[in-house]
C-alpha atoms as a PDB file:
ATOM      1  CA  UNK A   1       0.000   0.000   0.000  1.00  0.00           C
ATOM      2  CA  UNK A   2       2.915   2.067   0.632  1.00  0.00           C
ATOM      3  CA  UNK A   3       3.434   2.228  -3.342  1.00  0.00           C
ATOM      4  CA  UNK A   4       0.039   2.405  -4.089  1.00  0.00           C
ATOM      5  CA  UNK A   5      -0.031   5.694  -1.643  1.00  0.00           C
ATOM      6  CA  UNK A   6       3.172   7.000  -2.489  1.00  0.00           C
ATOM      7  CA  UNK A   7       2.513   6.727  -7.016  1.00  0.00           C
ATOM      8  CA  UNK A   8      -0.791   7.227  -6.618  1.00  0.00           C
ATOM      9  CA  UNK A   9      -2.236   8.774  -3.470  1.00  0.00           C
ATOM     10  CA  UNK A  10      -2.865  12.415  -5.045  1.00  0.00           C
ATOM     11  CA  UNK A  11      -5.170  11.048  -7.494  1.00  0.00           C
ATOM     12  CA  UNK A  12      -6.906   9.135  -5.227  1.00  0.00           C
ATOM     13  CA  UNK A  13     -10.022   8.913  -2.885  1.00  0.00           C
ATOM     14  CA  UNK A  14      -9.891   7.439   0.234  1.00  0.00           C
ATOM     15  CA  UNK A  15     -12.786   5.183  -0.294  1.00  0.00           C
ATOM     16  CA  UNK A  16     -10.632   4.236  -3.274  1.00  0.00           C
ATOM     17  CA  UNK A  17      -7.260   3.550  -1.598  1.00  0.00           C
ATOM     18  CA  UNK A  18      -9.370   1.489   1.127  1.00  0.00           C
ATOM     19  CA  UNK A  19     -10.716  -0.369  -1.886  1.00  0.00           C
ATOM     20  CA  UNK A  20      -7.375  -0.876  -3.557  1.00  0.00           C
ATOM     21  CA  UNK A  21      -5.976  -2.167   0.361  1.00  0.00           C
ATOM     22  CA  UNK A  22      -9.139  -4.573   0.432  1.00  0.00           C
ATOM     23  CA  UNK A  23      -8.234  -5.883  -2.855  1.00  0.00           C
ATOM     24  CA  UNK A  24      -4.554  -6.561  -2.354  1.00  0.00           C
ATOM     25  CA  UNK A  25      -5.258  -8.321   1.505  1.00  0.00           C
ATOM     26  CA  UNK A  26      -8.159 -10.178  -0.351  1.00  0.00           C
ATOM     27  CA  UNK A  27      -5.295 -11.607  -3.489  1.00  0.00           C
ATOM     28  CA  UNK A  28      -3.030 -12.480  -0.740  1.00  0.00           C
ATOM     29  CA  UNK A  29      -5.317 -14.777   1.350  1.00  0.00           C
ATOM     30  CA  UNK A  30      -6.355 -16.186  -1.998  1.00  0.00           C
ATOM     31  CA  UNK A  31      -2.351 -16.803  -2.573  1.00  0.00           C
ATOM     32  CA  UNK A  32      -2.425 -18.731   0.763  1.00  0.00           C
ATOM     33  CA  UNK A  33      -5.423 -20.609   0.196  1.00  0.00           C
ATOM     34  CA  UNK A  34      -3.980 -21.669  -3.450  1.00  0.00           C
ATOM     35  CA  UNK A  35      -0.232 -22.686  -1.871  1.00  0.00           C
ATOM     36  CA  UNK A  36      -1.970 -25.201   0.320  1.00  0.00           C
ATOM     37  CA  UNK A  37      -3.474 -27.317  -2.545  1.00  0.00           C
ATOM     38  CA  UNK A  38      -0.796 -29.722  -3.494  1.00  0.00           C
ATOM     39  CA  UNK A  39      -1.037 -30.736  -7.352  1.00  0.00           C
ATOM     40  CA  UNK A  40       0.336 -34.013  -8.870  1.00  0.00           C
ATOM     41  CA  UNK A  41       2.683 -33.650 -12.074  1.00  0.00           C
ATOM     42  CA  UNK A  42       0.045 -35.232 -13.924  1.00  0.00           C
ATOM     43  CA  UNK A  43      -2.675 -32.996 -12.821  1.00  0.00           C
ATOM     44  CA  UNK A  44      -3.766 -31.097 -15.812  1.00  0.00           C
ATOM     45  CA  UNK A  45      -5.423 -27.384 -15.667  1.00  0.00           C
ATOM     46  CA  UNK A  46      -8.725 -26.804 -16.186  1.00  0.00           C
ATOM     47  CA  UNK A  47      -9.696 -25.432 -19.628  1.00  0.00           C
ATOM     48  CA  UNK A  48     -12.755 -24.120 -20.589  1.00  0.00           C
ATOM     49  CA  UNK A  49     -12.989 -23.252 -24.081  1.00  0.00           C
ATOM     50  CA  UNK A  50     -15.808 -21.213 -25.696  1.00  0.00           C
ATOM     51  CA  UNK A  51     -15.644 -20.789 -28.994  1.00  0.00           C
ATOM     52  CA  UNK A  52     -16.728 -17.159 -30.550  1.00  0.00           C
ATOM     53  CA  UNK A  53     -18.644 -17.309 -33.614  1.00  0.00           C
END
């Protein structure tokens, strides 16, 4: 946040820089969460593929 505030903190609300801290705390406990689930090598990603016509 210390970036955030320091690049960007004229041009921004404070509603908005609460937002933007929300929104960083809320990646990083989704970075824990994802660490925890241990994949196989032969686990493959999950693709979902829509074509556009």
């Amino acid at each position: 946040m210390a970036v955030v505030r320091y690049r960007y903190g004229s041009k921004l609300e404070d509603q908005q820089l609460l937002a933007i801290q929300s929104d960083i705390e809320s990646n990083l406990k989704n970075r824990e969460q994802l660490g925890r689930v241990r994949l196989k090598n032969s686990d493959e990603p999950d693709v979902i593929f829509r074509a556009i016509i």
